[in-house]
PDB file of N, CA and C in Angstrom:
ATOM      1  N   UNK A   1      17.084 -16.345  18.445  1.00  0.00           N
ATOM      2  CA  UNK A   1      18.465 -15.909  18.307  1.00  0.00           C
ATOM      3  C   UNK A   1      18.795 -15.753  16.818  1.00  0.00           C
ATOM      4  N   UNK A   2      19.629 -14.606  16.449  1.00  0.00           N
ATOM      5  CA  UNK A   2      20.119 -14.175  14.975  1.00  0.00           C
ATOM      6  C   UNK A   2      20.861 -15.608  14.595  1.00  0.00           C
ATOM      7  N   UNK A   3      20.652 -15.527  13.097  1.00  0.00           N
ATOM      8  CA  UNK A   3      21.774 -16.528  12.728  1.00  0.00           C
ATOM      9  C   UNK A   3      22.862 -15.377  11.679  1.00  0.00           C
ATOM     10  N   UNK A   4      22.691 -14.378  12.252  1.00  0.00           N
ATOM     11  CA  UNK A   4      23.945 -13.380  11.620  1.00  0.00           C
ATOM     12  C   UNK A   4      24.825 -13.085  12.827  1.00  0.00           C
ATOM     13  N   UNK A   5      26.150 -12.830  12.288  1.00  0.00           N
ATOM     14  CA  UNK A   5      27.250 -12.311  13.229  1.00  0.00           C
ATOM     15  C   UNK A   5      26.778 -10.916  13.768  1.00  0.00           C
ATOM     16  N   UNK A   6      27.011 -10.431  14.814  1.00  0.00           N
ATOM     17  CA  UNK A   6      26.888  -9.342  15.329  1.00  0.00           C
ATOM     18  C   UNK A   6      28.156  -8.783  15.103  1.00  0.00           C
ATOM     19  N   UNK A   7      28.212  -7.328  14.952  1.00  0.00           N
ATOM     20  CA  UNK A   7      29.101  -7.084  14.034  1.00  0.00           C
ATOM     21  C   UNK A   7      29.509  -5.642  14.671  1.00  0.00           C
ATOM     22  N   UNK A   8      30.992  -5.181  15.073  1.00  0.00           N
ATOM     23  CA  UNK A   8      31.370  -3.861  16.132  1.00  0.00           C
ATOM     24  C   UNK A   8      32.207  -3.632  15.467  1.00  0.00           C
ATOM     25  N   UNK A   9      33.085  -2.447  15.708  1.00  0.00           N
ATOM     26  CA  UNK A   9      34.089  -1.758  15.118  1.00  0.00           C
ATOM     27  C   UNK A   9      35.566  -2.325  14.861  1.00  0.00           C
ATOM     28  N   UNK A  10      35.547  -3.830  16.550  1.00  0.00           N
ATOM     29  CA  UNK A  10      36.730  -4.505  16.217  1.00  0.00           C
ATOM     30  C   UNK A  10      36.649  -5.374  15.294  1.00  0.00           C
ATOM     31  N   UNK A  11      35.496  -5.908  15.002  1.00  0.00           N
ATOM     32  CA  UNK A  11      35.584  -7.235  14.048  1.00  0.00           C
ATOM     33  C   UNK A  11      35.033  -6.862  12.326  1.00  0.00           C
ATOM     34  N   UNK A  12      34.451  -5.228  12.389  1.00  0.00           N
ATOM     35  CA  UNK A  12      33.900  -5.301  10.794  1.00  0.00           C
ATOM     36  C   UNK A  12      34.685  -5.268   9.685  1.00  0.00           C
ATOM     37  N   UNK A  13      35.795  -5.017   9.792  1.00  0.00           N
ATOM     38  CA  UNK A  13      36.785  -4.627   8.398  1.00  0.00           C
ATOM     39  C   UNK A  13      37.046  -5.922   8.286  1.00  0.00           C
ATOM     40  N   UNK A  14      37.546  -6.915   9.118  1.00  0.00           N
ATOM     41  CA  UNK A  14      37.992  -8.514   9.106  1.00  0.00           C
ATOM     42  C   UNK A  14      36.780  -9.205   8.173  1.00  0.00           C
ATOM     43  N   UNK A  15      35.729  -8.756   8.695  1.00  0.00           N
ATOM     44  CA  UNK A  15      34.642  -9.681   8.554  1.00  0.00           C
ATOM     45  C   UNK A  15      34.412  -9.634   6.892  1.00  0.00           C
ATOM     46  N   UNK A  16      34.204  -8.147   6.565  1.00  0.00           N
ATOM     47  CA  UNK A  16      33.611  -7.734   5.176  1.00  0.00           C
ATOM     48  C   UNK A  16      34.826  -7.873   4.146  1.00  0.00           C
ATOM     49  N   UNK A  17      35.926  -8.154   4.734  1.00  0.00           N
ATOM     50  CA  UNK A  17      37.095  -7.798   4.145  1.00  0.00           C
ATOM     51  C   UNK A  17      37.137  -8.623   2.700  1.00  0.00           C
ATOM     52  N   UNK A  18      36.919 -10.210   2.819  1.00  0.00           N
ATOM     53  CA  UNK A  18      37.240 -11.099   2.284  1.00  0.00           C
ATOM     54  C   UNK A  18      35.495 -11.580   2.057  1.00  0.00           C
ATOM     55  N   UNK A  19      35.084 -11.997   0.285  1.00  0.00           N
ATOM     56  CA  UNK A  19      33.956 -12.504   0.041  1.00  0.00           C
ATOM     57  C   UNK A  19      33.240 -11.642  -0.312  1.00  0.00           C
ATOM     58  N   UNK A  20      31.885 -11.872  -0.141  1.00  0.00           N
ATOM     59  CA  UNK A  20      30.583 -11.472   0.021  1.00  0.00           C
ATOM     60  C   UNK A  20      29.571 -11.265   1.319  1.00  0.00           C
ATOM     61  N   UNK A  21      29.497 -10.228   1.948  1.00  0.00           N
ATOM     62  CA  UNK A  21      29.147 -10.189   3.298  1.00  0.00           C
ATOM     63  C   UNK A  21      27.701  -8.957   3.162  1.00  0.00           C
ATOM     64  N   UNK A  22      26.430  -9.876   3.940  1.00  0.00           N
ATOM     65  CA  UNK A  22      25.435  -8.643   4.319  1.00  0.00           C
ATOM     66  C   UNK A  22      25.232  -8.579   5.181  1.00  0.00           C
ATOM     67  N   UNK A  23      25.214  -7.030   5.115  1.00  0.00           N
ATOM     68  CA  UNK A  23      25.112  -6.160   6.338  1.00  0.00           C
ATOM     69  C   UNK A  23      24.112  -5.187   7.001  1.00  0.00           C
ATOM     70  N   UNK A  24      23.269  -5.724   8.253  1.00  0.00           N
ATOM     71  CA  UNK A  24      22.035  -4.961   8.470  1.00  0.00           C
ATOM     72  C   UNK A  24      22.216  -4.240   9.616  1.00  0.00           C
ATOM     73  N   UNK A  25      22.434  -3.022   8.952  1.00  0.00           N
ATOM     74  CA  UNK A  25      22.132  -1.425  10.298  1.00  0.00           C
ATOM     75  C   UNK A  25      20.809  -1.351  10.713  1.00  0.00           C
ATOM     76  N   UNK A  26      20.872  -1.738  11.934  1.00  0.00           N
ATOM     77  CA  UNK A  26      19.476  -1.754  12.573  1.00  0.00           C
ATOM     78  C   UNK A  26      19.202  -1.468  14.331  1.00  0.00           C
ATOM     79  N   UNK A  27      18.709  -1.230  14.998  1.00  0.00           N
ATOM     80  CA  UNK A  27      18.193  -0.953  16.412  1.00  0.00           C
ATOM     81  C   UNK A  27      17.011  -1.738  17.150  1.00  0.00           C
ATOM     82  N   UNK A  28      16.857  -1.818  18.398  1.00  0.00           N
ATOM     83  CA  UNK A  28      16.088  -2.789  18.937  1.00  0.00           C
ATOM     84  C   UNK A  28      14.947  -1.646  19.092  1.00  0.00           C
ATOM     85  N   UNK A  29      14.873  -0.769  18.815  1.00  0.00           N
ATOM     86  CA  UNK A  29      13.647   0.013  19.089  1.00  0.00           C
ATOM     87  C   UNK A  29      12.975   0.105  17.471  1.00  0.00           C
ATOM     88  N   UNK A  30      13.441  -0.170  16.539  1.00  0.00           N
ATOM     89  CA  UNK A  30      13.029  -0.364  15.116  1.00  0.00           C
ATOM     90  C   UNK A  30      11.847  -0.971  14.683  1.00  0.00           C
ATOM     91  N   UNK A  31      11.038  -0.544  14.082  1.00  0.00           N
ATOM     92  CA  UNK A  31      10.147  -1.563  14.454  1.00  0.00           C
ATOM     93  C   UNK A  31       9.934  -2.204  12.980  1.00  0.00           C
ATOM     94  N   UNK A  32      10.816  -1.474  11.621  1.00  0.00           N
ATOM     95  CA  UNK A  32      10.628  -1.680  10.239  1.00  0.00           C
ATOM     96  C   UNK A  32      12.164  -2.804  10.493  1.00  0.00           C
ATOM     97  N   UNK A  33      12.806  -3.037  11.529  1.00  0.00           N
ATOM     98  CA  UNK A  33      14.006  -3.400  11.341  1.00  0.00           C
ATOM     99  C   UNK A  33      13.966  -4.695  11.744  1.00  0.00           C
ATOM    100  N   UNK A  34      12.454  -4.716  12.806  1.00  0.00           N
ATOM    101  CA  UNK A  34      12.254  -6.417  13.528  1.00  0.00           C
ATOM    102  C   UNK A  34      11.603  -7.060  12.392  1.00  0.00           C
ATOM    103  N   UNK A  35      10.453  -6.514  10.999  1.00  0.00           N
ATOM    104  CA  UNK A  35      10.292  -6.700   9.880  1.00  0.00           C
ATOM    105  C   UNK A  35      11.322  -7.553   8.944  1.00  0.00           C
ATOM    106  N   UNK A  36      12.465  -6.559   9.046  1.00  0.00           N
ATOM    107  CA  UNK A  36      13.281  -7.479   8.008  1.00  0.00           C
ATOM    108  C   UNK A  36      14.230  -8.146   9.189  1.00  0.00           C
ATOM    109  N   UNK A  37      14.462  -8.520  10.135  1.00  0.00           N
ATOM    110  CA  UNK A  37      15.264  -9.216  10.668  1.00  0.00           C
ATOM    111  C   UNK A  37      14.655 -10.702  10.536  1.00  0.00           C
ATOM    112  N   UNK A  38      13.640 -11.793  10.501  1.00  0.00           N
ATOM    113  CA  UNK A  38      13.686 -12.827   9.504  1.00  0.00           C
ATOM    114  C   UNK A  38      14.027 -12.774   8.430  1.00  0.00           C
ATOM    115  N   UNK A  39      14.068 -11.782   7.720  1.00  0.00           N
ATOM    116  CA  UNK A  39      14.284 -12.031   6.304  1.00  0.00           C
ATOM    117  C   UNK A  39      15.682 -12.197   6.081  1.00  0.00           C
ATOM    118  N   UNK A  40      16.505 -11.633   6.853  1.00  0.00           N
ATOM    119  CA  UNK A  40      18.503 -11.339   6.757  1.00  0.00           C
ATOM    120  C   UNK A  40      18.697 -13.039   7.896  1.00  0.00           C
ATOM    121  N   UNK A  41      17.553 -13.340   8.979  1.00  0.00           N
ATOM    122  CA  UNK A  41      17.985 -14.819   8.959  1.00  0.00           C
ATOM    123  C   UNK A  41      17.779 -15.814   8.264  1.00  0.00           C
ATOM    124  N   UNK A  42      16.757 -15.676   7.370  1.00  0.00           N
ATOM    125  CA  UNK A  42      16.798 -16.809   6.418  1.00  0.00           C
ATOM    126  C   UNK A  42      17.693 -16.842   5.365  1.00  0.00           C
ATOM    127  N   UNK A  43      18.195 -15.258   4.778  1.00  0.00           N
ATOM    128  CA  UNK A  43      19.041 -15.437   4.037  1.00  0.00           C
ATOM    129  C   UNK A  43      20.216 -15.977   4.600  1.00  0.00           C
ATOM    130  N   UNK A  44      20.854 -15.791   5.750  1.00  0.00           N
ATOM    131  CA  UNK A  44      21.703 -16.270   6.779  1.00  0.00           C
ATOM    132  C   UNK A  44      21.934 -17.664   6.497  1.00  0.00           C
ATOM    133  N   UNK A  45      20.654 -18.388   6.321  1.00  0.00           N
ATOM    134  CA  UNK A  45      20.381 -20.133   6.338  1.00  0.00           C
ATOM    135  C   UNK A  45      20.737 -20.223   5.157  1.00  0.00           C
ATOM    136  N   UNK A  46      20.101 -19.585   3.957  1.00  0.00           N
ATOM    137  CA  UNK A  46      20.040 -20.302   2.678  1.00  0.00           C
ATOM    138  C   UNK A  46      22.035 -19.997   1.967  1.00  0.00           C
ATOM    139  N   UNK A  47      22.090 -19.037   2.706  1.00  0.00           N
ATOM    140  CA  UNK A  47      23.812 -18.695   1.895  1.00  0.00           C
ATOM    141  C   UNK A  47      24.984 -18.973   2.562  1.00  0.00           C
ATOM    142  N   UNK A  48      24.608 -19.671   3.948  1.00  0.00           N
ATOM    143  CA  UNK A  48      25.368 -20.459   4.887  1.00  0.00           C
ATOM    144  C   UNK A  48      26.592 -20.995   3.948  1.00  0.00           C
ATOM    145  N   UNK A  49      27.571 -20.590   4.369  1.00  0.00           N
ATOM    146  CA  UNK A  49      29.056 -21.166   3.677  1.00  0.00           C
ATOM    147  C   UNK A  49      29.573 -20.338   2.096  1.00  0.00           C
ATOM    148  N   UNK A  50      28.695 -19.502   1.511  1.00  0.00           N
ATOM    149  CA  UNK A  50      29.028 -18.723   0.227  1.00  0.00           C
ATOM    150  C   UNK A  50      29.172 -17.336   0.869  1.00  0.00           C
ATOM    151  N   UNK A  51      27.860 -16.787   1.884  1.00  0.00           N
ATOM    152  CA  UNK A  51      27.784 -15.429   2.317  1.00  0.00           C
ATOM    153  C   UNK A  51      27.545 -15.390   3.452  1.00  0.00           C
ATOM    154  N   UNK A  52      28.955 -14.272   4.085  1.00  0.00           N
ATOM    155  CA  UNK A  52      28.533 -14.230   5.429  1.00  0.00           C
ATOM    156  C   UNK A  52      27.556 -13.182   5.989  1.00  0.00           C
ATOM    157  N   UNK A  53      26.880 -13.113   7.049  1.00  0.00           N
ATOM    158  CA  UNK A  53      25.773 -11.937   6.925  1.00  0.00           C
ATOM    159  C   UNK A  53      25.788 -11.913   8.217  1.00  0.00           C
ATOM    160  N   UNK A  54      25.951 -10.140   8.590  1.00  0.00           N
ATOM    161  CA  UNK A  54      25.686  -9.805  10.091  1.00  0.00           C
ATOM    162  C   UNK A  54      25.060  -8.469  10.265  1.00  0.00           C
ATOM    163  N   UNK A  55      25.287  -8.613  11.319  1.00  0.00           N
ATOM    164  CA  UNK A  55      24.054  -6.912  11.946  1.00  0.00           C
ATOM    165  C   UNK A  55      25.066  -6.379  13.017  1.00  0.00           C
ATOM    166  N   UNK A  56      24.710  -4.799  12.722  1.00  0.00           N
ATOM    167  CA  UNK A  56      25.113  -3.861  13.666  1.00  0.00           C
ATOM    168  C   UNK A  56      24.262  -3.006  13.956  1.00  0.00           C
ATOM    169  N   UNK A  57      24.477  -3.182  15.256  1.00  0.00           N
ATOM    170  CA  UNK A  57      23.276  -2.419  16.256  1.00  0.00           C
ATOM    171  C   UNK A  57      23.869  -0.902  15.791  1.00  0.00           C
ATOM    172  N   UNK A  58      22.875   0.186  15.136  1.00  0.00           N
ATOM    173  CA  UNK A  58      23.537   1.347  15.659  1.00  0.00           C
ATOM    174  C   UNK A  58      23.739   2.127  16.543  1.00  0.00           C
ATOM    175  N   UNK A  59      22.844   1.903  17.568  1.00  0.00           N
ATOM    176  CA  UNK A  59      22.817   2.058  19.032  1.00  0.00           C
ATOM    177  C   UNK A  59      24.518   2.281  19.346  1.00  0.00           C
ATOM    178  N   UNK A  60      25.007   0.801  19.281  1.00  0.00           N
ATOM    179  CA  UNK A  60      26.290   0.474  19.736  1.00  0.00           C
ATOM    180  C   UNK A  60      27.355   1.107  19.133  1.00  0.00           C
ATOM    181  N   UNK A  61      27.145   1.238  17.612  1.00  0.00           N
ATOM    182  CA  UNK A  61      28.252   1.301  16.717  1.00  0.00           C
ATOM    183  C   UNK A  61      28.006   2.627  15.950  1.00  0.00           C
ATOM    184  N   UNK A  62      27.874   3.701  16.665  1.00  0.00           N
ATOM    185  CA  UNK A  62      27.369   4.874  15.768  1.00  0.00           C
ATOM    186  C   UNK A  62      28.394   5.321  14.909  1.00  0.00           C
ATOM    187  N   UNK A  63      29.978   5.197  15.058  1.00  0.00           N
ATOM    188  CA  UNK A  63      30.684   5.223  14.109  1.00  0.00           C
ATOM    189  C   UNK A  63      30.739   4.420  13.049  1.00  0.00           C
ATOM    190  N   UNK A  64      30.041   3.015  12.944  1.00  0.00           N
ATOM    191  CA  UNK A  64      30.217   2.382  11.696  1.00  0.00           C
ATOM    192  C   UNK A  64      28.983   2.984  10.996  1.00  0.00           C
ATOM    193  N   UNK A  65      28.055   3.337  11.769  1.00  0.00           N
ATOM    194  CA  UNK A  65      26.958   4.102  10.883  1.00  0.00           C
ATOM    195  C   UNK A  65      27.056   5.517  10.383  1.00  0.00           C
ATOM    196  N   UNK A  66      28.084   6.109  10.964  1.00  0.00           N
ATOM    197  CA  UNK A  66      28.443   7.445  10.279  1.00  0.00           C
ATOM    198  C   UNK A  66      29.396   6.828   8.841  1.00  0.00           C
ATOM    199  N   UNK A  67      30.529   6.234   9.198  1.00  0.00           N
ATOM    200  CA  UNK A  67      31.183   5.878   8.356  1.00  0.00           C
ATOM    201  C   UNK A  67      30.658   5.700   6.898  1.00  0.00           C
ATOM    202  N   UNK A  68      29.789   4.654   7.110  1.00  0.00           N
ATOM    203  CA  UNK A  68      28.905   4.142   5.675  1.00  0.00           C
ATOM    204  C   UNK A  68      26.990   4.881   5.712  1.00  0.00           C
ATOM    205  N   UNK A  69      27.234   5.926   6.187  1.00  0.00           N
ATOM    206  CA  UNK A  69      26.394   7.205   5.550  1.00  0.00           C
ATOM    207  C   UNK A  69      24.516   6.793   6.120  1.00  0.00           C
ATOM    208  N   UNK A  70      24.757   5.546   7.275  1.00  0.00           N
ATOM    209  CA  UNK A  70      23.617   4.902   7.578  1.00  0.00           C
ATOM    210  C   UNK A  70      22.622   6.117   7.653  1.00  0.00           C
ATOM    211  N   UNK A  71      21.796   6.678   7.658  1.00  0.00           N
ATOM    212  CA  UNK A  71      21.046   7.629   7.744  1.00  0.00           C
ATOM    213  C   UNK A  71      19.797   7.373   8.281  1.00  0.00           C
ATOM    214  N   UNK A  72      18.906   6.597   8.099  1.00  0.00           N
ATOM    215  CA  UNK A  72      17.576   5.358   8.443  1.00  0.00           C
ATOM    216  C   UNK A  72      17.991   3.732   8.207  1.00  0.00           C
ATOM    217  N   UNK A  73      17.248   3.649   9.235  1.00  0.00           N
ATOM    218  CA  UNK A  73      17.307   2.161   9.410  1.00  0.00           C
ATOM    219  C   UNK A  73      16.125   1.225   8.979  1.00  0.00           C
ATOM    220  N   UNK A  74      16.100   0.484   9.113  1.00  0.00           N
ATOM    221  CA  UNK A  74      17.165  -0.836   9.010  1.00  0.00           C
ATOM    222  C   UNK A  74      17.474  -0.067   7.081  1.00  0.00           C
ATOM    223  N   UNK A  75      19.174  -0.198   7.189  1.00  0.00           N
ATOM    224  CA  UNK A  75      19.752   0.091   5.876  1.00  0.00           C
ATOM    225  C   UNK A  75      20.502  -1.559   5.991  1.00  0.00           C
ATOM    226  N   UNK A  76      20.888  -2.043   4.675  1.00  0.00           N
ATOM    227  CA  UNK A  76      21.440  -3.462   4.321  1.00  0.00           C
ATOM    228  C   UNK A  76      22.429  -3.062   3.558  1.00  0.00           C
ATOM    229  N   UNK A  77      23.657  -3.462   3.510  1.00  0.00           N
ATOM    230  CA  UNK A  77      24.881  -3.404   2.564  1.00  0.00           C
ATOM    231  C   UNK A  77      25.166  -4.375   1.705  1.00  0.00           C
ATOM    232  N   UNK A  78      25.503  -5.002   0.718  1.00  0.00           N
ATOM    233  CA  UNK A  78      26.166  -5.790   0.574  1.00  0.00           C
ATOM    234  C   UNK A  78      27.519  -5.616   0.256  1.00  0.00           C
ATOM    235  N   UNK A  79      28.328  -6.123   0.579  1.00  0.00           N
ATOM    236  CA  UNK A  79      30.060  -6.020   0.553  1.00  0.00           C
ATOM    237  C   UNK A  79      30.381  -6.909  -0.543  1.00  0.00           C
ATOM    238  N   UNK A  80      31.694  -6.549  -1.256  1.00  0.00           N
ATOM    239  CA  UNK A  80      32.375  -7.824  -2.066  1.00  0.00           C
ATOM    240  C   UNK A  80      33.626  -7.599  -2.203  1.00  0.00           C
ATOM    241  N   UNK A  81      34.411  -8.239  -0.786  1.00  0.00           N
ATOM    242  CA  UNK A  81      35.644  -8.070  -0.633  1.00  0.00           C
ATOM    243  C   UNK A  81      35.898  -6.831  -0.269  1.00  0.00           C
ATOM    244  N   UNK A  82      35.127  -6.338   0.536  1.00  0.00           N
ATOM    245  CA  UNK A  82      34.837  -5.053   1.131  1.00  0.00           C
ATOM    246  C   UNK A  82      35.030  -3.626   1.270  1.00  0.00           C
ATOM    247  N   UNK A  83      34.201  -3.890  -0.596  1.00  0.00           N
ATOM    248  CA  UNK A  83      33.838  -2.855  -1.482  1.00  0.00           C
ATOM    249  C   UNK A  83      32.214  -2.882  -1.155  1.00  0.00           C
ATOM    250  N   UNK A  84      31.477  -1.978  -0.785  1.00  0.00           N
ATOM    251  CA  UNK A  84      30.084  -1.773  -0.807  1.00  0.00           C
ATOM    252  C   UNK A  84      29.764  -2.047  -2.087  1.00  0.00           C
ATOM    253  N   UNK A  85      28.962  -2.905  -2.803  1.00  0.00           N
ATOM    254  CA  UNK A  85      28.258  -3.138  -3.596  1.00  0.00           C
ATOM    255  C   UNK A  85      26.448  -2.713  -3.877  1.00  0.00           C
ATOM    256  N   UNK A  86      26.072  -3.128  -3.153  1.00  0.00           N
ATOM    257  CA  UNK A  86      24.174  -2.471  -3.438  1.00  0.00           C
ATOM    258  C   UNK A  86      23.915  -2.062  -1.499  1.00  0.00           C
ATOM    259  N   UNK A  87      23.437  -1.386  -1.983  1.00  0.00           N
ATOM    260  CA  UNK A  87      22.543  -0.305  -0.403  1.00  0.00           C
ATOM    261  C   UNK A  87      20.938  -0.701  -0.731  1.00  0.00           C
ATOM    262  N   UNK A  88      20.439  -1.006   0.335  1.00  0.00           N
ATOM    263  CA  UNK A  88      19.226  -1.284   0.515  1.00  0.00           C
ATOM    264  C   UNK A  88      18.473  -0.556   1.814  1.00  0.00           C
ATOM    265  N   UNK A  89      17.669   0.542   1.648  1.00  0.00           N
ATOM    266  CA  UNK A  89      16.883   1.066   2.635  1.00  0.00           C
ATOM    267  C   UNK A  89      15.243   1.101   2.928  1.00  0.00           C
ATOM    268  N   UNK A  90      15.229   0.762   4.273  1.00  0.00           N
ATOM    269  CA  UNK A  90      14.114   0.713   4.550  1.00  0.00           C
ATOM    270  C   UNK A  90      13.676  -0.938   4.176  1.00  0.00           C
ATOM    271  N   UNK A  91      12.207  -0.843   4.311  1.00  0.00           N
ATOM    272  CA  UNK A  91      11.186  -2.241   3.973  1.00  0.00           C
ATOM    273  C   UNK A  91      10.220  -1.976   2.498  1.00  0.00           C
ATOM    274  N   UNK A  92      10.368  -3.491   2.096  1.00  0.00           N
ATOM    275  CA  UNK A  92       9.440  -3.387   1.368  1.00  0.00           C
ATOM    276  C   UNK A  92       9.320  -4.928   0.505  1.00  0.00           C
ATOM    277  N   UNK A  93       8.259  -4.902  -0.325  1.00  0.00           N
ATOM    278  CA  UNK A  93       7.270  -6.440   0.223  1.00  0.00           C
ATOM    279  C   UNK A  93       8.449  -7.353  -1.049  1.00  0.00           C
ATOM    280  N   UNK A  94       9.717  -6.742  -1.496  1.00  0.00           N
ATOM    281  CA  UNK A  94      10.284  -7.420  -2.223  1.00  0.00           C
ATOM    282  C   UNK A  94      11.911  -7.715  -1.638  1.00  0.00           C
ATOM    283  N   UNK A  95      11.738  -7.020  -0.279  1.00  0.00           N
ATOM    284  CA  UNK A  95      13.435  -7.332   0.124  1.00  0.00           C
ATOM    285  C   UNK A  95      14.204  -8.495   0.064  1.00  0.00           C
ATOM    286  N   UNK A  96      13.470  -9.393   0.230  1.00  0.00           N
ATOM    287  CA  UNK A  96      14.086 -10.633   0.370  1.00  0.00           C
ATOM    288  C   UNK A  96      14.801 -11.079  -1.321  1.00  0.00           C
ATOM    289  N   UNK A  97      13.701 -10.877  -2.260  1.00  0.00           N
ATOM    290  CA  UNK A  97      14.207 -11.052  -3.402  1.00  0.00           C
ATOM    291  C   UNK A  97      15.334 -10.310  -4.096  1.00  0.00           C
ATOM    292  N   UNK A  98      14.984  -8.807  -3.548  1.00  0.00           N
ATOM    293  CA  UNK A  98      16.096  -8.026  -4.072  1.00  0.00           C
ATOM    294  C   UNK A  98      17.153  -8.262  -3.248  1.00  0.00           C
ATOM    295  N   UNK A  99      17.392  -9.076  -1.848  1.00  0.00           N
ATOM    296  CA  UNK A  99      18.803  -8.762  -1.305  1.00  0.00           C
ATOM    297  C   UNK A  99      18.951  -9.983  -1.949  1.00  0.00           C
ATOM    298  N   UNK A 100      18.482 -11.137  -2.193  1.00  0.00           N
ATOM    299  CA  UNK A 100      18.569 -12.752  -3.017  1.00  0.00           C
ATOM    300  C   UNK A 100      19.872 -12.163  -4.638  1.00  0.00           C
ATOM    301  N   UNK A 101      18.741 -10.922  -5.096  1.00  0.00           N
ATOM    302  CA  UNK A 101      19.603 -11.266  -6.360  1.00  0.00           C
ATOM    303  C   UNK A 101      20.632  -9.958  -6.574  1.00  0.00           C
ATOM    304  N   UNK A 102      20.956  -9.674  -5.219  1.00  0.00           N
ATOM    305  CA  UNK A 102      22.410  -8.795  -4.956  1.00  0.00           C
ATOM    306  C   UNK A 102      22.979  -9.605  -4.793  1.00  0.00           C
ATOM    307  N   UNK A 103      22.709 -10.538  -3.760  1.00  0.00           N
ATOM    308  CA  UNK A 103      23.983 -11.580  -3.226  1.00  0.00           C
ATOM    309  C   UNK A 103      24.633 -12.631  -4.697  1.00  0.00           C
ATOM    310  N   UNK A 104      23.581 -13.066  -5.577  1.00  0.00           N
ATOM    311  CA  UNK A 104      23.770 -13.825  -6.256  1.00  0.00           C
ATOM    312  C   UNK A 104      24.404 -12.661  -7.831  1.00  0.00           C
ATOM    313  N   UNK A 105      24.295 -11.771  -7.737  1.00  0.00           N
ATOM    314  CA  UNK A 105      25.216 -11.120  -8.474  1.00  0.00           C
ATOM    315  C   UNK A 105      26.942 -10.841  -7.942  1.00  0.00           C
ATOM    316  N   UNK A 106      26.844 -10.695  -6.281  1.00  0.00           N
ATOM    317  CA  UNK A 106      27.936 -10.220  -6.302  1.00  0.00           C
ATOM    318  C   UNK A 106      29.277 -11.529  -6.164  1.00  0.00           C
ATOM    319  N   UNK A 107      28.100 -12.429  -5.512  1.00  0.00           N
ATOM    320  CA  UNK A 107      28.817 -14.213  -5.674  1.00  0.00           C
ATOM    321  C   UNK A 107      29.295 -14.483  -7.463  1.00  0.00           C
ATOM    322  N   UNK A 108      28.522 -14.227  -8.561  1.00  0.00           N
ATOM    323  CA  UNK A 108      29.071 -14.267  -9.622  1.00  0.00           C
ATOM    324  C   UNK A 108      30.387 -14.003 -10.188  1.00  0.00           C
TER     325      UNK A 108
END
């Protein structure tokens, strides 16, 4: 089970609104998206109480993925006070570090 909020059209503006919030556009047929989905739960664990972090299926939510220009998946947002701050697309063998030192810039 995710330790990110699942995240729909009624609850995303609330959610991202206030803080620092990441955000993973992703699908269950993904197969670069089941890749980084440990990686957005551990960050989940380690930023527990500073950053909140959730996922939206785009399956479900194809308007929040038009909205914010999702184009390929798994795409990652980070929010700050829910202003898009850094876009992250696709995989690669440094995500974890680079979404590490978005979050810890935009927490600054």
């Amino acid at each position: 089970m995710s330790k990110a909020t699942e995240l729909t059209q009624s609850n995303f503006d609330s959610t991202i609104a206030n803080g620092v919030t990441l955000v993973d556009f992703w699908a269950t047929w993904c197969g670069p998206c089941r890749v980084v989905a440990p990686v957005v739960d551990q960050l989940a664990e380690e930023y527990a109480g500073k950053v909140t972090v959730g996922k939206v299926n785009v399956d479900d939510e194809q308007d929040l993925a038009v909205k914010y220009n999702v184009n390929s998946i798994p795409t990652l947002l980070v929010f700050k006070d829910g202003e898009v701050k850094n876009t992250f697309v696709g995989v690669r063998p440094t995500i974890k570090n680079d979404l590490s030192q978005a979050l810890n810039a935009a927490l600054s």
